[in-house]
Protein backbone atom coordinates (compact mmCIF):
# COMPACT_ATOMS: atom_id res chain seq x y z
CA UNK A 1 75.31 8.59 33.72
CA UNK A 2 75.49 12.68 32.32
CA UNK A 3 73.01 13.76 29.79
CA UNK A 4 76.18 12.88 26.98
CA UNK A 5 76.41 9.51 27.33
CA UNK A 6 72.90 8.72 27.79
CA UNK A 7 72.04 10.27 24.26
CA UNK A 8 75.44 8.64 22.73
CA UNK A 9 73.93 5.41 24.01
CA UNK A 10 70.63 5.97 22.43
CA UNK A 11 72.75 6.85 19.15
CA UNK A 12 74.22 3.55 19.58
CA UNK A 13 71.38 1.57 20.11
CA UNK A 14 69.18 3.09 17.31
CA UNK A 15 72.09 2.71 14.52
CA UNK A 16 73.05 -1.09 15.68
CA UNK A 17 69.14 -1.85 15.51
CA UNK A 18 69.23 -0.06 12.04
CA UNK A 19 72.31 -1.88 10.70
CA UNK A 20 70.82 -5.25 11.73
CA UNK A 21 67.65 -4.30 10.65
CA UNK A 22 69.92 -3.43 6.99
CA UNK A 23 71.90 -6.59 7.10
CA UNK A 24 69.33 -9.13 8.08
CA UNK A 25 67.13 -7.96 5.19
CA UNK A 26 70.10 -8.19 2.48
CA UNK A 27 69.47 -3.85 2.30
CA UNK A 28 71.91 -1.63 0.91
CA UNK A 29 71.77 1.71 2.61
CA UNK A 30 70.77 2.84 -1.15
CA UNK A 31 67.62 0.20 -0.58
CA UNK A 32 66.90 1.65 2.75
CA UNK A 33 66.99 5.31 1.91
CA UNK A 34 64.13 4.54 -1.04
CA UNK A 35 61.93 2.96 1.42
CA UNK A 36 62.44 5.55 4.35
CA UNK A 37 63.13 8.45 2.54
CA UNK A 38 66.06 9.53 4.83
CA UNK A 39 69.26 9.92 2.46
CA UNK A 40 71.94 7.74 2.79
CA UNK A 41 74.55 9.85 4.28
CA UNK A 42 71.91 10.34 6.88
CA UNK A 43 71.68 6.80 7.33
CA UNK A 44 75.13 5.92 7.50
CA UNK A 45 75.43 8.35 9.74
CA UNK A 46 72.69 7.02 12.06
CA UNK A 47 74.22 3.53 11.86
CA UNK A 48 77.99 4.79 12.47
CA UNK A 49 76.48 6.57 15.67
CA UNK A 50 78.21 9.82 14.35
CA UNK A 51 74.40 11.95 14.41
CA UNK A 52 71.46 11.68 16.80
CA UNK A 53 68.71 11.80 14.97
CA UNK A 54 65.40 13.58 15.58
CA UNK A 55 62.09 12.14 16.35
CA UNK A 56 60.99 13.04 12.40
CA UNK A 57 63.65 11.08 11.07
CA UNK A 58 63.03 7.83 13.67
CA UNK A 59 59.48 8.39 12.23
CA UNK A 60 60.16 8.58 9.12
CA UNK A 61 62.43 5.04 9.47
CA UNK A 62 59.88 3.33 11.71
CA UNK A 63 57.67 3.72 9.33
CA UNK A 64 59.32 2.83 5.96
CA UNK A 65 60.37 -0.17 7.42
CA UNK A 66 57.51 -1.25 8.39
CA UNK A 67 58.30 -1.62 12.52
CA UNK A 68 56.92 -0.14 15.93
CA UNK A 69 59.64 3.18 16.31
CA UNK A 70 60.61 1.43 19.62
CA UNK A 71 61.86 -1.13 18.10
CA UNK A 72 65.09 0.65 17.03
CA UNK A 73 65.64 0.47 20.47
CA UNK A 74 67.41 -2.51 22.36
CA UNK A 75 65.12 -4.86 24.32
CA UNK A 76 64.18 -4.47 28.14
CA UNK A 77 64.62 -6.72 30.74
CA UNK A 78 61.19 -8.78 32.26
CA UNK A 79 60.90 -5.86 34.62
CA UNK A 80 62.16 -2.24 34.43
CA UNK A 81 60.99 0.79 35.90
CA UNK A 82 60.86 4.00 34.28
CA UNK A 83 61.21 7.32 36.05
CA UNK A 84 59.89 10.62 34.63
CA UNK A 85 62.66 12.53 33.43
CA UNK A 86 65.34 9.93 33.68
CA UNK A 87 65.08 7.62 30.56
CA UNK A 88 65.26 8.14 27.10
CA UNK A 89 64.26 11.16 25.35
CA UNK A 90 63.44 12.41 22.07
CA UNK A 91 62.05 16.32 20.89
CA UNK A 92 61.02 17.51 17.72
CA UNK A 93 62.91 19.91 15.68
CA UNK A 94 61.20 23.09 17.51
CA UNK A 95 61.88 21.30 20.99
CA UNK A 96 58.06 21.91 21.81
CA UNK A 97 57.32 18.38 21.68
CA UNK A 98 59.32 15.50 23.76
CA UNK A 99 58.81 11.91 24.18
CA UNK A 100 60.16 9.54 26.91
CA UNK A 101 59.54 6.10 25.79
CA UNK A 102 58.78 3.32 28.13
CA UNK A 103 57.35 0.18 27.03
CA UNK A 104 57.04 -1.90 24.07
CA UNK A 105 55.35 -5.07 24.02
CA UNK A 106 56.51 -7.15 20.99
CA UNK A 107 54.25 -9.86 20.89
CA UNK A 108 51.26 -7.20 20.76
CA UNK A 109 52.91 -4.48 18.78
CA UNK A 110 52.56 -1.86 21.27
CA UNK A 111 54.70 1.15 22.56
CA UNK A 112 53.79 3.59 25.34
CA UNK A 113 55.71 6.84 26.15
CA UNK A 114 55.38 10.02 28.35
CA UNK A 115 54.88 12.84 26.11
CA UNK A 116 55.75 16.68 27.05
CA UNK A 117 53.60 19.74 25.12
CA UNK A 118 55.49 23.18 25.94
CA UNK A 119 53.10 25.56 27.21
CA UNK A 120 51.33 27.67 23.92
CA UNK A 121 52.54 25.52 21.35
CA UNK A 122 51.76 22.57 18.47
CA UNK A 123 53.02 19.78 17.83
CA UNK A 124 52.38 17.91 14.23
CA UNK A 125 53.15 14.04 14.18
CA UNK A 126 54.56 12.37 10.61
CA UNK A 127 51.89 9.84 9.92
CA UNK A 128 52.21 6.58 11.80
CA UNK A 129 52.19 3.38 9.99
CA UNK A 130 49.02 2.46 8.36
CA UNK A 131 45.91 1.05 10.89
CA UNK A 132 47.69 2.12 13.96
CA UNK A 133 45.93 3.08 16.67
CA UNK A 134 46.70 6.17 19.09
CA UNK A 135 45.54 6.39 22.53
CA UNK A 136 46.19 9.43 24.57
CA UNK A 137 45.31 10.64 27.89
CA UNK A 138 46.46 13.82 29.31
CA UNK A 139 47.91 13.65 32.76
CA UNK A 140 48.49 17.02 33.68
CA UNK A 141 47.02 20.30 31.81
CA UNK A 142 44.93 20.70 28.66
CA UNK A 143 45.38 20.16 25.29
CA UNK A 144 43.70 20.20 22.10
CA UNK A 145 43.97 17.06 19.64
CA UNK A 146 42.82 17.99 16.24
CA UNK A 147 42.26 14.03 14.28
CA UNK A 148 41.40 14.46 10.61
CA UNK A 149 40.35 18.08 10.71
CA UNK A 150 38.48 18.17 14.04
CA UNK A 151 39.20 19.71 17.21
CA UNK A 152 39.09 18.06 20.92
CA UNK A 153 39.80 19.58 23.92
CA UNK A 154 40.89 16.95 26.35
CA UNK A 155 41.41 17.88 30.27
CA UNK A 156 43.08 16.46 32.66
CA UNK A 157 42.78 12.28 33.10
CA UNK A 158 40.32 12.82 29.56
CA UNK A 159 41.28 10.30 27.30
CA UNK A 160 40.81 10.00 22.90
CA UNK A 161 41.74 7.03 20.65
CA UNK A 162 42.13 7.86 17.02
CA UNK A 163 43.27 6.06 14.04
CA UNK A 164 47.11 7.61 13.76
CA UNK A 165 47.81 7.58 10.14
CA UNK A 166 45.05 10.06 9.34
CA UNK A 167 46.53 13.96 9.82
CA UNK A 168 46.52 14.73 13.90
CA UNK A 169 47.87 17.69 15.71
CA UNK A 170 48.58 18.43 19.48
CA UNK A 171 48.23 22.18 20.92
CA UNK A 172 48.34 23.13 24.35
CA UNK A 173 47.01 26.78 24.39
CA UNK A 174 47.81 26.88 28.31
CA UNK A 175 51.01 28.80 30.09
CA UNK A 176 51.86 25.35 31.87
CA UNK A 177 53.44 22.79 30.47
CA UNK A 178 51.04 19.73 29.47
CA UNK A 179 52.01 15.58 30.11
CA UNK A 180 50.34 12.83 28.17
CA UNK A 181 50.12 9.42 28.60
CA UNK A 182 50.35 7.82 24.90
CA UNK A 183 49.52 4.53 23.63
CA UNK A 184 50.51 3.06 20.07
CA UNK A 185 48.66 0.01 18.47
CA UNK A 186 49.61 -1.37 14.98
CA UNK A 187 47.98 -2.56 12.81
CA UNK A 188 50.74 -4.86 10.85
């Protein structure tokens, strides 16, 4: 499958998971931009599959409605294999920061996902839901994690965990491209 279809699937996927998400709770898309603070032409777009969304606004969703940001996704088979570069994937508005997810575990409430840093640059995360837990261990390269106003430099197989809704930053101050390993546990 081409590079098109792949993200018009993942358009797909996240606007039926928002619609059902919508209709199961008796929402309006009024009631749903008040709790996410997306607007509602944004959302109905999202749910009509006519925009693909950037990781900031699946953030910003995930976390006004109170679910793991995998879950907009649909649900995997008992066994799946995910190949670097292949699945899913999601950048930041800059394009400096880009996720591939690859597991979510409902019963325990957590997600994993491959995370590219472009070489000298930052990345800033929205807050994650309240008490969630982020655990992150860089594969290849260096990077610096600033939690809550302090710096770490992590090298490569180092790994940090960090309470995620408290401000965090990622910064790879290297020429090479840096690959993370990143864990997300809630707290809800």
């Amino acid at each position: 499958m081409d590079e098109v279809d792949d993200s018009k699937q993942i358009v797909l996927q996240i606007g039926g998971a928002l619609k059902k998400y919508r209709k199961e709770n008796n929402m309006s898309l009024d009631d749903l931009a008040a709790l996410t603070g997306v607007s509602k032409l944004t959302l109905g777009n999202i749910e009509r599959g006519e925009t693909n969304p950037t990781l900031g606004i699946i953030w910003k969703i995930s976390k006004g409605i109170s679910l793991p940001l995998f879950s907009l996704f649909k649900s995997e088979p008992s066994v799946s294999l995910y190949r670097a570069g292949e699945g899913m994937r999601f950048s930041n508005d800059q394009k400096n920061w880009t996720i591939e997810p690859f597991f979510k575990n409902a019963s325990s409430d957590i997600e994993m996902c491959r995370a590219y840093l472009q070489p000298n640059s930052s990345y800033h995360p929205e807050g994650h839901h309240a008490n969630t837990t982020e655990i992150a261990t860089v594969m290849t390269g260096s990077v610096e994690i600033q939690v809550d106003g302090e710096a770490y430099t992590l090298n490569q197989y180092d790994t940090i965990s960090f309470r995620a809704d408290c401000p965090h930053a990622y910064t790879n101050h290297t020429d090479r491209e840096a690959v993370l390993h990143i864990s997300l546990k809630y707290g809800f």
